[in-house]
N, C-alpha and C. Protein backbone atom coordinates (compact mmCIF):
# COMPACT_ATOMS: atom_id res chain seq x y z
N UNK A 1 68.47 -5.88 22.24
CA UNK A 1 67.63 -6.74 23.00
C UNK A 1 66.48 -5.99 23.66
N UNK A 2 66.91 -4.42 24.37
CA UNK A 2 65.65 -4.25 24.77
C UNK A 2 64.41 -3.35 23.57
N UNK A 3 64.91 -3.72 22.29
CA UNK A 3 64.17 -3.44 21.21
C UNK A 3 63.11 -4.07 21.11
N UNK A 4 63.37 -5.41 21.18
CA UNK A 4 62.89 -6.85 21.01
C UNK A 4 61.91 -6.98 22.37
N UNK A 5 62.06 -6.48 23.62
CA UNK A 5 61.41 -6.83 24.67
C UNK A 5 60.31 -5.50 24.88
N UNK A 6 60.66 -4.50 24.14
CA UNK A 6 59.67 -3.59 24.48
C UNK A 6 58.40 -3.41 23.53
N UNK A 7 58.14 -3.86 22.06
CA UNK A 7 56.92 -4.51 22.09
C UNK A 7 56.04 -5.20 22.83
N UNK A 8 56.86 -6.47 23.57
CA UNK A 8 56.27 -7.35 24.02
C UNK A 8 55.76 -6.86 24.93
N UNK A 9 56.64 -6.24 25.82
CA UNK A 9 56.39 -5.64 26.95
C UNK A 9 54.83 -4.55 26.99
N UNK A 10 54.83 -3.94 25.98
CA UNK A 10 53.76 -3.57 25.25
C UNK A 10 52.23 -3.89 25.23
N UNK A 11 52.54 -5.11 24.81
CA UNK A 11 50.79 -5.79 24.50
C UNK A 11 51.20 -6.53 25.61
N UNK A 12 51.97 -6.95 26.89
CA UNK A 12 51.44 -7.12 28.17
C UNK A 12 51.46 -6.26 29.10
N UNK A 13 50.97 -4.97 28.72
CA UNK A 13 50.72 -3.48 29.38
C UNK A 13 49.04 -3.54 28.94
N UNK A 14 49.06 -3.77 27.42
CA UNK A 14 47.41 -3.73 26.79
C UNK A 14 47.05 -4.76 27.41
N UNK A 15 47.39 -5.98 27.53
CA UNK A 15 46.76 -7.29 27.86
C UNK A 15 46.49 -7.11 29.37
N UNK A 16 47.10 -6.50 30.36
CA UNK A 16 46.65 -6.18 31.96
C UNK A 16 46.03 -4.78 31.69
N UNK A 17 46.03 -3.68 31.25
CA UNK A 17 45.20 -2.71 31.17
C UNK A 17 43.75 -3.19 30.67
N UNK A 18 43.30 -4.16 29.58
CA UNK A 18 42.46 -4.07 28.89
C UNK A 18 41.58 -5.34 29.93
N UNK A 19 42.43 -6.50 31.40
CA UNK A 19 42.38 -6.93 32.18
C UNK A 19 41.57 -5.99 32.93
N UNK A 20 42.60 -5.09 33.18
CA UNK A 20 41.50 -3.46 34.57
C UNK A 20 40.32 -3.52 34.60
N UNK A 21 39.98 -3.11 33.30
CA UNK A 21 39.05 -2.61 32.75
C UNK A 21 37.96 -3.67 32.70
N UNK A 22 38.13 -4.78 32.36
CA UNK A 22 37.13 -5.85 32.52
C UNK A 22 36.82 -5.58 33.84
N UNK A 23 37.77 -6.02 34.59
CA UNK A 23 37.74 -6.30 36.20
C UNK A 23 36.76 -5.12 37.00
N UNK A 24 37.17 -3.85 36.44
CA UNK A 24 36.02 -2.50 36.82
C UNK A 24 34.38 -3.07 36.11
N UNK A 25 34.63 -3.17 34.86
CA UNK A 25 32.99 -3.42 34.48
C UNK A 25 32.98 -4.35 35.33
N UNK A 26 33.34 -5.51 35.71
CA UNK A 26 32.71 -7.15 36.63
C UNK A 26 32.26 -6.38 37.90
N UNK A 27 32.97 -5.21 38.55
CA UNK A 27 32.87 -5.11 39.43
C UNK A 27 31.81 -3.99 39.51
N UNK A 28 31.17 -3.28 38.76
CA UNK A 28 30.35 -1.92 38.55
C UNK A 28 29.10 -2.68 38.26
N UNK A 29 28.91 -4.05 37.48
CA UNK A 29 28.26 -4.88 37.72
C UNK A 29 27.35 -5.40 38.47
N UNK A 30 28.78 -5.94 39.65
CA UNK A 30 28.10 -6.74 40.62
C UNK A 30 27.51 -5.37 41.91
N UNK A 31 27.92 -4.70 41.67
CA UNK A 31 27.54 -3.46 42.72
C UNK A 31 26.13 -3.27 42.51
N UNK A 32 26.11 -3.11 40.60
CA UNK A 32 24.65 -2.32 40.75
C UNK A 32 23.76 -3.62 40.94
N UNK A 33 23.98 -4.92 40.93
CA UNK A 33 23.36 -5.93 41.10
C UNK A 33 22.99 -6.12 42.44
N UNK A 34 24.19 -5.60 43.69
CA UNK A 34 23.88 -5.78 45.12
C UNK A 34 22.61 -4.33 45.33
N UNK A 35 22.65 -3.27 44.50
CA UNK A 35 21.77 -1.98 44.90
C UNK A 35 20.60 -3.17 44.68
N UNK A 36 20.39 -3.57 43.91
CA UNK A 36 18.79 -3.97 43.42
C UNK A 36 18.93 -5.18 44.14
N UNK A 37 19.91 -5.87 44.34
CA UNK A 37 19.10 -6.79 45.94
C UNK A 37 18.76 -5.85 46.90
N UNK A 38 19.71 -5.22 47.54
CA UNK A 38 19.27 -4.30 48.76
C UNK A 38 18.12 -3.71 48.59
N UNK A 39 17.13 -3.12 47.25
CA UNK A 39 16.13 -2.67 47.20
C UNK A 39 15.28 -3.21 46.96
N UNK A 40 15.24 -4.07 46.16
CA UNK A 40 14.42 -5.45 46.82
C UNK A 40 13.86 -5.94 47.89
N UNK A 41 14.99 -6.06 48.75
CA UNK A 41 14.88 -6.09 50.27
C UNK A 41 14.03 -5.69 51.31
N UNK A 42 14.19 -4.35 51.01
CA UNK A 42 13.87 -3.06 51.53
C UNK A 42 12.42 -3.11 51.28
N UNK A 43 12.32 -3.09 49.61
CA UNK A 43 11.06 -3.68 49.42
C UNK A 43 9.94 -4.39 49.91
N UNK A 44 10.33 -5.54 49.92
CA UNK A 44 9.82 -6.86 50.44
C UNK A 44 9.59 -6.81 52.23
N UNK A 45 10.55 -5.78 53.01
CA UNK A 45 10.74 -5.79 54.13
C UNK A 45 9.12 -4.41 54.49
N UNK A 46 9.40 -3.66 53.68
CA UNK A 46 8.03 -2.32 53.46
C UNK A 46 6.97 -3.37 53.43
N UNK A 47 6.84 -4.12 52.82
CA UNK A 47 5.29 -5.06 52.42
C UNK A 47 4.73 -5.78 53.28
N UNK A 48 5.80 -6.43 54.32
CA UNK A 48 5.64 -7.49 54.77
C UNK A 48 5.42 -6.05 56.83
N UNK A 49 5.79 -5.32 56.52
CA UNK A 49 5.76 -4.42 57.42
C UNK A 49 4.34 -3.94 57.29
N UNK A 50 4.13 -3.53 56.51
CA UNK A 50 2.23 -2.86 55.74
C UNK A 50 1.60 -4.47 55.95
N UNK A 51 1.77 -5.66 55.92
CA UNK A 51 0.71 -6.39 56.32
C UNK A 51 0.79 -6.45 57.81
N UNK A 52 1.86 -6.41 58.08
CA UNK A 52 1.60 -6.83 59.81
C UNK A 52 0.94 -5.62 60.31
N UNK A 53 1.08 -4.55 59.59
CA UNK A 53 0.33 -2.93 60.24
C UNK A 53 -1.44 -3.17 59.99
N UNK A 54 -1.53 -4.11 59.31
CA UNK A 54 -2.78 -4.03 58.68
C UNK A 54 -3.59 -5.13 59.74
N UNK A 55 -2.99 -5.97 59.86
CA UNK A 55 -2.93 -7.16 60.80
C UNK A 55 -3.65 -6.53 61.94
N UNK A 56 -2.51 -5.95 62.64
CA UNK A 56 -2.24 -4.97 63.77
C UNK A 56 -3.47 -4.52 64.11
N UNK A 57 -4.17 -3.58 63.07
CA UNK A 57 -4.72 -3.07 63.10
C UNK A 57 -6.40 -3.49 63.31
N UNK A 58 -6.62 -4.72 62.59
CA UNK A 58 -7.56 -5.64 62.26
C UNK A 58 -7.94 -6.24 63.72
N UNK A 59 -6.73 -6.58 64.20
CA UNK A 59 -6.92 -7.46 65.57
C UNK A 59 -7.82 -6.23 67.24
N UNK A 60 -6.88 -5.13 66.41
CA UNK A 60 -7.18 -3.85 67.43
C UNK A 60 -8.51 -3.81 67.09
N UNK A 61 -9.09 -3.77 66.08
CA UNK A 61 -10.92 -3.49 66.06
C UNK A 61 -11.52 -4.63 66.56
N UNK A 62 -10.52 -5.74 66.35
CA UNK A 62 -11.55 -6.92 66.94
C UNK A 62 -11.67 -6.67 68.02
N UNK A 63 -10.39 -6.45 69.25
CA UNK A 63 -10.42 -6.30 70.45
C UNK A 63 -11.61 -5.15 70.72
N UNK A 64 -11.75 -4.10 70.02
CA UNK A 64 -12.40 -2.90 70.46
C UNK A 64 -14.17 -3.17 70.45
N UNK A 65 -13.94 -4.09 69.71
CA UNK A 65 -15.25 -4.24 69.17
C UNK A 65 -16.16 -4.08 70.31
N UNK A 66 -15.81 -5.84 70.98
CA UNK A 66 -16.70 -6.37 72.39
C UNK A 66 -16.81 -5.30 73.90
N UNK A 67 -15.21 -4.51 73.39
CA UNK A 67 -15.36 -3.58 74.39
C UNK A 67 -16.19 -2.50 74.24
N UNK A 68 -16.60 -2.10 73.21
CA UNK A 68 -17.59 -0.67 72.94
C UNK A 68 -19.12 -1.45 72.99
N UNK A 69 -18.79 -2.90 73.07
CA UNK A 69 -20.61 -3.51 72.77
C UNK A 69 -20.73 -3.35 74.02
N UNK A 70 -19.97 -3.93 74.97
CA UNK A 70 -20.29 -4.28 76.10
C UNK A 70 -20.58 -2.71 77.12
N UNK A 71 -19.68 -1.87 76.78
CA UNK A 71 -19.77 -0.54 76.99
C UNK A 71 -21.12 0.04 76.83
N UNK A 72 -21.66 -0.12 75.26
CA UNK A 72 -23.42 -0.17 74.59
C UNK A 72 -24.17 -0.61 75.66
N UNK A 73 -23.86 -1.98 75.94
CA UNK A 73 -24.82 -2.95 76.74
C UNK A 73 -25.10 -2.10 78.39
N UNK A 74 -23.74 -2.02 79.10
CA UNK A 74 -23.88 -1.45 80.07
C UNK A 74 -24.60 0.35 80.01
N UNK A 75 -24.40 0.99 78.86
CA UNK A 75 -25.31 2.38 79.14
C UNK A 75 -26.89 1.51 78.55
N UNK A 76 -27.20 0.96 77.70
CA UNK A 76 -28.48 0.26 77.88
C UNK A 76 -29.03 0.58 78.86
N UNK A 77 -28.40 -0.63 80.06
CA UNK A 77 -28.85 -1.48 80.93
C UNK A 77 -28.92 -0.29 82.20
N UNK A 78 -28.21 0.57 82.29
CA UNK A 78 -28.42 1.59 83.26
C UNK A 78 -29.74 2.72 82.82
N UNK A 79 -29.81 2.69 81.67
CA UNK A 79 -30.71 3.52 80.95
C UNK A 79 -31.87 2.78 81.27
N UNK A 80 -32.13 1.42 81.28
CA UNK A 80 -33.11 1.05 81.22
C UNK A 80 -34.03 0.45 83.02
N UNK A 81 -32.57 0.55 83.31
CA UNK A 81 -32.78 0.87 85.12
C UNK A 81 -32.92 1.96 85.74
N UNK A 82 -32.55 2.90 85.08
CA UNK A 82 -32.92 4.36 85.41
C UNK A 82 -34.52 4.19 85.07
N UNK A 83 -34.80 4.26 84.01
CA UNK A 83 -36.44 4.22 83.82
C UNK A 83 -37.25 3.71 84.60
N UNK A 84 -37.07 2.13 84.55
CA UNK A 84 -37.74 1.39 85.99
C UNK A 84 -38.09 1.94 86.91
N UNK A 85 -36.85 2.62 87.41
CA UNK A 85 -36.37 3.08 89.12
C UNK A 85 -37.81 4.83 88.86
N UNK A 86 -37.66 5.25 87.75
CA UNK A 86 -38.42 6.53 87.47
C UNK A 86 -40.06 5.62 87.61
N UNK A 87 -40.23 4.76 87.04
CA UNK A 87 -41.69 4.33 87.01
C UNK A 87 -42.18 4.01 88.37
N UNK A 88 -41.07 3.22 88.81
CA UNK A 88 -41.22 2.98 90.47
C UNK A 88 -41.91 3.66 91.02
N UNK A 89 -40.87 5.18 90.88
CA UNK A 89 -41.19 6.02 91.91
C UNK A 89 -42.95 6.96 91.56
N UNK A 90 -42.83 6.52 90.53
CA UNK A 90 -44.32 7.56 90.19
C UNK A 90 -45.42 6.60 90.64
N UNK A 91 -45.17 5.17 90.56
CA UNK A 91 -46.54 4.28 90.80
C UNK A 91 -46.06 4.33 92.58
N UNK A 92 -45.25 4.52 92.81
CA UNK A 92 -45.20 4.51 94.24
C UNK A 92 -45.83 6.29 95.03
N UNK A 93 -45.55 7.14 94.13
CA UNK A 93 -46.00 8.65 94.19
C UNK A 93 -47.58 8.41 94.47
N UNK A 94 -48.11 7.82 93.07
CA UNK A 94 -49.48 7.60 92.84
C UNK A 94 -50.36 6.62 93.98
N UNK A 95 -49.39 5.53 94.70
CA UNK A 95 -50.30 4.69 95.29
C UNK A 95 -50.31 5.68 97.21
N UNK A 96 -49.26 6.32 97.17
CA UNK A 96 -49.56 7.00 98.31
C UNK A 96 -50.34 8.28 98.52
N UNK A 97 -50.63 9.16 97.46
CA UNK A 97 -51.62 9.88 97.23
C UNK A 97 -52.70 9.62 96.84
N UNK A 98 -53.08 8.23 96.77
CA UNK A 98 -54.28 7.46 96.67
C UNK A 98 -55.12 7.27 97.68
N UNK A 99 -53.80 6.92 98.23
CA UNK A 99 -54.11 6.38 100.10
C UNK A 99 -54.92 7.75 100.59
């Protein structure tokens, strides 16, 4: 009898071994399938990171902009009151050595 059962016994050793083995590929599979979501991810997460840096960055010149004009405007405007204040003083030089 256990002549008779140890074939059998046999090809349901091959039939769950040759089971394993599927079950490892399904599973070596789905692994390398989760790497390439995760890098994907990662991916998509880099891109979306580089636009908001770019963004970021875009908004910062806008802000800077009005502040360096206005900065411009004010050395102008002192520059050009300095001069005045210089002409002033020479037509005021000139009208008292006139006198």
């Amino acid at each position: 009898m256990n002549l008779i059962l140890l074939p059998g016994l046999l090809s349901d050793m091959e039939f769950l071994k040759a089971a394993v083995e599927h079950q490892k590929e399904l599973l070596v599979e789905k692994h390398q399938e989760l790497i390439h979501k995760v890098q994907a991810a990662k991916e998509e997460v880099s891109e979306k990171i580089e636009v908001l840096q770019d963004e970021k960055l875009d908004l910062e010149n806008k802000l800077a902009d009005p502040v360096k004009m206005k900065l411009e405007q004010d050395t102008l405007r002192q520059y050009e009151k300095d001069q005045y204040e210089e002409k002033l003083h020479v037509l005021q030089m000139a009208e008292e050595s006139s006198k």
